[in-house]
N, C-alpha and C. Protein backbone atom coordinates (compact mmCIF):
# COMPACT_ATOMS: atom_id res chain seq x y z
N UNK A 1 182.07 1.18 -89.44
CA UNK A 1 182.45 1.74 -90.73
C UNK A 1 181.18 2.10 -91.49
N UNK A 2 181.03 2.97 -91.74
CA UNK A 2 180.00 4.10 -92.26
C UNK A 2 180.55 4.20 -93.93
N UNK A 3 179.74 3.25 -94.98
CA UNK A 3 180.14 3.99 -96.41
C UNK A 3 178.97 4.85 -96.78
N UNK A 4 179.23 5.54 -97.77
CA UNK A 4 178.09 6.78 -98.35
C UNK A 4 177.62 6.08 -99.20
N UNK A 5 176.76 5.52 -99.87
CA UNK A 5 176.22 5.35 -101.22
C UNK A 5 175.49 6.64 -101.60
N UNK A 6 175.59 6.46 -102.76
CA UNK A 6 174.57 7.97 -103.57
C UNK A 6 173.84 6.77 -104.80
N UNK A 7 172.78 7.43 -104.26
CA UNK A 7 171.82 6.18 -105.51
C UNK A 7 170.50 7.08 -105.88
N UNK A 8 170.97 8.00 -106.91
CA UNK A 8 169.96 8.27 -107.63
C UNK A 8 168.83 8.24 -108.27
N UNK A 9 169.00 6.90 -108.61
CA UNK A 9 168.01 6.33 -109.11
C UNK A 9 166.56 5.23 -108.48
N UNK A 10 167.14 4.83 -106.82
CA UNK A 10 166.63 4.74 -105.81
C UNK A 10 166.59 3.21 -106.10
N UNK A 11 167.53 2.36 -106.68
CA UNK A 11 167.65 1.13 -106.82
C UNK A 11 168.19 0.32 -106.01
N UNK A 12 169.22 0.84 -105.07
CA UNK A 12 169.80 -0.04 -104.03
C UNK A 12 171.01 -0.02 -104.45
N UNK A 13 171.12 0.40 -105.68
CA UNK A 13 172.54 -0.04 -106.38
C UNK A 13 173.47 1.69 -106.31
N UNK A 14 174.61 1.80 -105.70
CA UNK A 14 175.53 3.14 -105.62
C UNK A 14 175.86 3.56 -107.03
N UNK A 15 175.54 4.49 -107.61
CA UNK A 15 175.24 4.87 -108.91
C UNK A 15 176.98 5.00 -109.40
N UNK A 16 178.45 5.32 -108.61
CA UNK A 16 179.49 5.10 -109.18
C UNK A 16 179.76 3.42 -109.49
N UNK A 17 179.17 2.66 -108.42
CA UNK A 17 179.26 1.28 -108.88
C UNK A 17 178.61 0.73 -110.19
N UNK A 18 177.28 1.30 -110.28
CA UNK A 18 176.40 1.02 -111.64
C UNK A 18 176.73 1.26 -112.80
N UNK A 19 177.60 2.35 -112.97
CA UNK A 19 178.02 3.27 -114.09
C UNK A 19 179.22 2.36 -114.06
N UNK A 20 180.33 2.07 -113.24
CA UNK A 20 180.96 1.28 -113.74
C UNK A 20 181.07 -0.05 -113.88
N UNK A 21 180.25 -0.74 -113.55
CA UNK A 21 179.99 -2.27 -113.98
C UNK A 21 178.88 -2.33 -115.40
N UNK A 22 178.29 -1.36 -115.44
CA UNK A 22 177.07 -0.92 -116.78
C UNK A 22 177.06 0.09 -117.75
N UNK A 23 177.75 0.68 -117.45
CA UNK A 23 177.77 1.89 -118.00
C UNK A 23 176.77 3.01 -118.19
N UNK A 24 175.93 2.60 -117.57
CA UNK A 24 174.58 3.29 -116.98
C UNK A 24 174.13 2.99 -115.47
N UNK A 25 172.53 3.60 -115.82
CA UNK A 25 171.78 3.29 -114.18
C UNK A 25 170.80 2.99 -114.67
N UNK A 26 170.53 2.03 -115.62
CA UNK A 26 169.06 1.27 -115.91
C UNK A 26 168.84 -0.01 -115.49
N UNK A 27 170.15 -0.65 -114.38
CA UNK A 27 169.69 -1.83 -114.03
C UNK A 27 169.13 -1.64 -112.60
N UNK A 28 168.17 -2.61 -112.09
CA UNK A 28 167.74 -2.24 -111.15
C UNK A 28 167.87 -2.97 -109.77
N UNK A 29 168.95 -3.96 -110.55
CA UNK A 29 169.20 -4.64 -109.28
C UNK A 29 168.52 -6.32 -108.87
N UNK A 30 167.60 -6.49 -109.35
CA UNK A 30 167.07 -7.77 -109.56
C UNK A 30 167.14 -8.37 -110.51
N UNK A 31 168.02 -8.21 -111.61
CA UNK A 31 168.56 -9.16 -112.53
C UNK A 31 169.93 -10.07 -112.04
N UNK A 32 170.43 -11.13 -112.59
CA UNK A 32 171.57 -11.70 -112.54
C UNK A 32 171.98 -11.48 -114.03
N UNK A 33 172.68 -10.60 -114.23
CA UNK A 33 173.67 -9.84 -115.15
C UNK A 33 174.82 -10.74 -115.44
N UNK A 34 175.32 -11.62 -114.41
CA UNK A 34 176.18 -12.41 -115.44
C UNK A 34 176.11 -13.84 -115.36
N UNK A 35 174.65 -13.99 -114.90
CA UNK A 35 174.31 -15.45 -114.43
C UNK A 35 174.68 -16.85 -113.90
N UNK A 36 175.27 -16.08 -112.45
CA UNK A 36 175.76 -16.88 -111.53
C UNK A 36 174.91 -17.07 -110.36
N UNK A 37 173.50 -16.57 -110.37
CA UNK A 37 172.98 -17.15 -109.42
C UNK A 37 172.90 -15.79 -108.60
N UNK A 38 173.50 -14.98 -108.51
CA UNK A 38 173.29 -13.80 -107.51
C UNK A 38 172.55 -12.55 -108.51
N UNK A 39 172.06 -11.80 -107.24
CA UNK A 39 171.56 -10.78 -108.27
C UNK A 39 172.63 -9.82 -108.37
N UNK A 40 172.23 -8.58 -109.19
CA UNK A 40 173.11 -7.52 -109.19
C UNK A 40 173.03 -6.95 -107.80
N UNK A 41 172.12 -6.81 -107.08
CA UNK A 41 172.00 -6.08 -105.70
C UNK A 41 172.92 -6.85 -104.62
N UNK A 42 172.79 -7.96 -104.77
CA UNK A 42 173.51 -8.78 -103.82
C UNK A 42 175.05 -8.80 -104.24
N UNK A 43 175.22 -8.97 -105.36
CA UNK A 43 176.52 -8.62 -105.38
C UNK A 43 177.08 -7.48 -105.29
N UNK A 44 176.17 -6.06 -105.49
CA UNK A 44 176.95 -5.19 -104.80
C UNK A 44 177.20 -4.89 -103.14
N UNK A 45 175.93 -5.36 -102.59
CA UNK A 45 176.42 -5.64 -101.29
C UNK A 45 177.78 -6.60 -100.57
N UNK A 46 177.78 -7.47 -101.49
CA UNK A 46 179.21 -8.34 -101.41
C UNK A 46 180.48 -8.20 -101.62
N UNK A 47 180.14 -6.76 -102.93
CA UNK A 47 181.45 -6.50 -103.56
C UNK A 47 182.21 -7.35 -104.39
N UNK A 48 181.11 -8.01 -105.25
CA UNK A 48 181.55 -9.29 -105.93
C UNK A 48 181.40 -8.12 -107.52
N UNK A 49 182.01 -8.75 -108.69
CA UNK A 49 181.55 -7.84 -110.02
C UNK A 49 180.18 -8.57 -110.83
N UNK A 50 179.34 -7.70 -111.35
CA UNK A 50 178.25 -8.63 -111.37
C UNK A 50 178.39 -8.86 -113.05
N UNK A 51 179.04 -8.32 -113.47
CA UNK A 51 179.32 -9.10 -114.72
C UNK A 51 180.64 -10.07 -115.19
N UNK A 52 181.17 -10.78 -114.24
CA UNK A 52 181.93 -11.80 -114.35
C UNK A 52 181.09 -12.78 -113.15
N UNK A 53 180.88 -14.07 -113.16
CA UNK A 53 179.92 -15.12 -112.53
C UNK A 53 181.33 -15.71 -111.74
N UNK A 54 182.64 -15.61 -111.84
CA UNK A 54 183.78 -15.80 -110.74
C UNK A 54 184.29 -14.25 -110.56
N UNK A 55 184.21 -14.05 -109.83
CA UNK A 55 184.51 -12.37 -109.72
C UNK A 55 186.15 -12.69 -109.34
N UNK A 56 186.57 -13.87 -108.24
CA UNK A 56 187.83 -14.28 -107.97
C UNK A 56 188.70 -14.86 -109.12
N UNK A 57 188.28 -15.47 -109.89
CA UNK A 57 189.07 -16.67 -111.09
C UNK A 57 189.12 -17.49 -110.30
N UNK A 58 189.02 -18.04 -109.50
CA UNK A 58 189.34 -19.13 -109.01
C UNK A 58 188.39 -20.95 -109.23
N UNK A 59 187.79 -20.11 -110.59
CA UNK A 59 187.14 -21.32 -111.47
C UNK A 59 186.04 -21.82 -110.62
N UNK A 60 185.21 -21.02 -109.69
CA UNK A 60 184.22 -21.87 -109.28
C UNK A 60 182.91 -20.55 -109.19
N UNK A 61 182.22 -20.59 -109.46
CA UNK A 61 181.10 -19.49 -109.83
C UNK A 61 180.59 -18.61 -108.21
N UNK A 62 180.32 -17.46 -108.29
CA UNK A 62 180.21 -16.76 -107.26
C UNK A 62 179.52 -17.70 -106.39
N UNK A 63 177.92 -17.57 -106.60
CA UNK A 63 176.77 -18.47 -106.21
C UNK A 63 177.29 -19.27 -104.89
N UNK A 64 178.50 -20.10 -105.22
CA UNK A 64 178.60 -21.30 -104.51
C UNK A 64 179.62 -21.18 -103.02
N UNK A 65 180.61 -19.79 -103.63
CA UNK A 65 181.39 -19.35 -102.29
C UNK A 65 180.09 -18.99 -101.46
N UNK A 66 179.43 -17.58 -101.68
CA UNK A 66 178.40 -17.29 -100.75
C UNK A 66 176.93 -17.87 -100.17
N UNK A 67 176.90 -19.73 -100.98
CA UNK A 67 175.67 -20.27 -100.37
C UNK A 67 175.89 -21.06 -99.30
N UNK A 68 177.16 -21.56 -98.70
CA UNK A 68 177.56 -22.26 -97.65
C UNK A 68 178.73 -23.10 -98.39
């Protein structure tokens, strides 16, 4: 499975994903935006939202599903 990203801004981050989790393209991907321990880059690779720190609700913070 082959996805397209388009990343304009040459951040790592797919600029329809950026715009809608930010409403821009000034983040660059090495922040933790909603401070759960992951960055914004990693969670878009995960497909986690990087501004909620449980992207599931399931009351336990991203960080800890994806460290083991």
């Amino acid at each position: 499975l082959s996805v397209f990203v388009y990343d304009s801004d040459g951040d790592g981050l797919d600029d329809d994903w950026e715009i809608a989790n930010f409403g821009n393209l000034s983040h660059d991907g090495l922040a933790d935006s909603d401070g759960d321990r992951v960055t914004d880059a990693f969670e878009f690779k995960l497909g986690l939202n990087p501004t909620n720190a449980d992207t599931n609700n399931d009351g336990v913070q991203d960080w800890v599903g994806i460290s083991g």
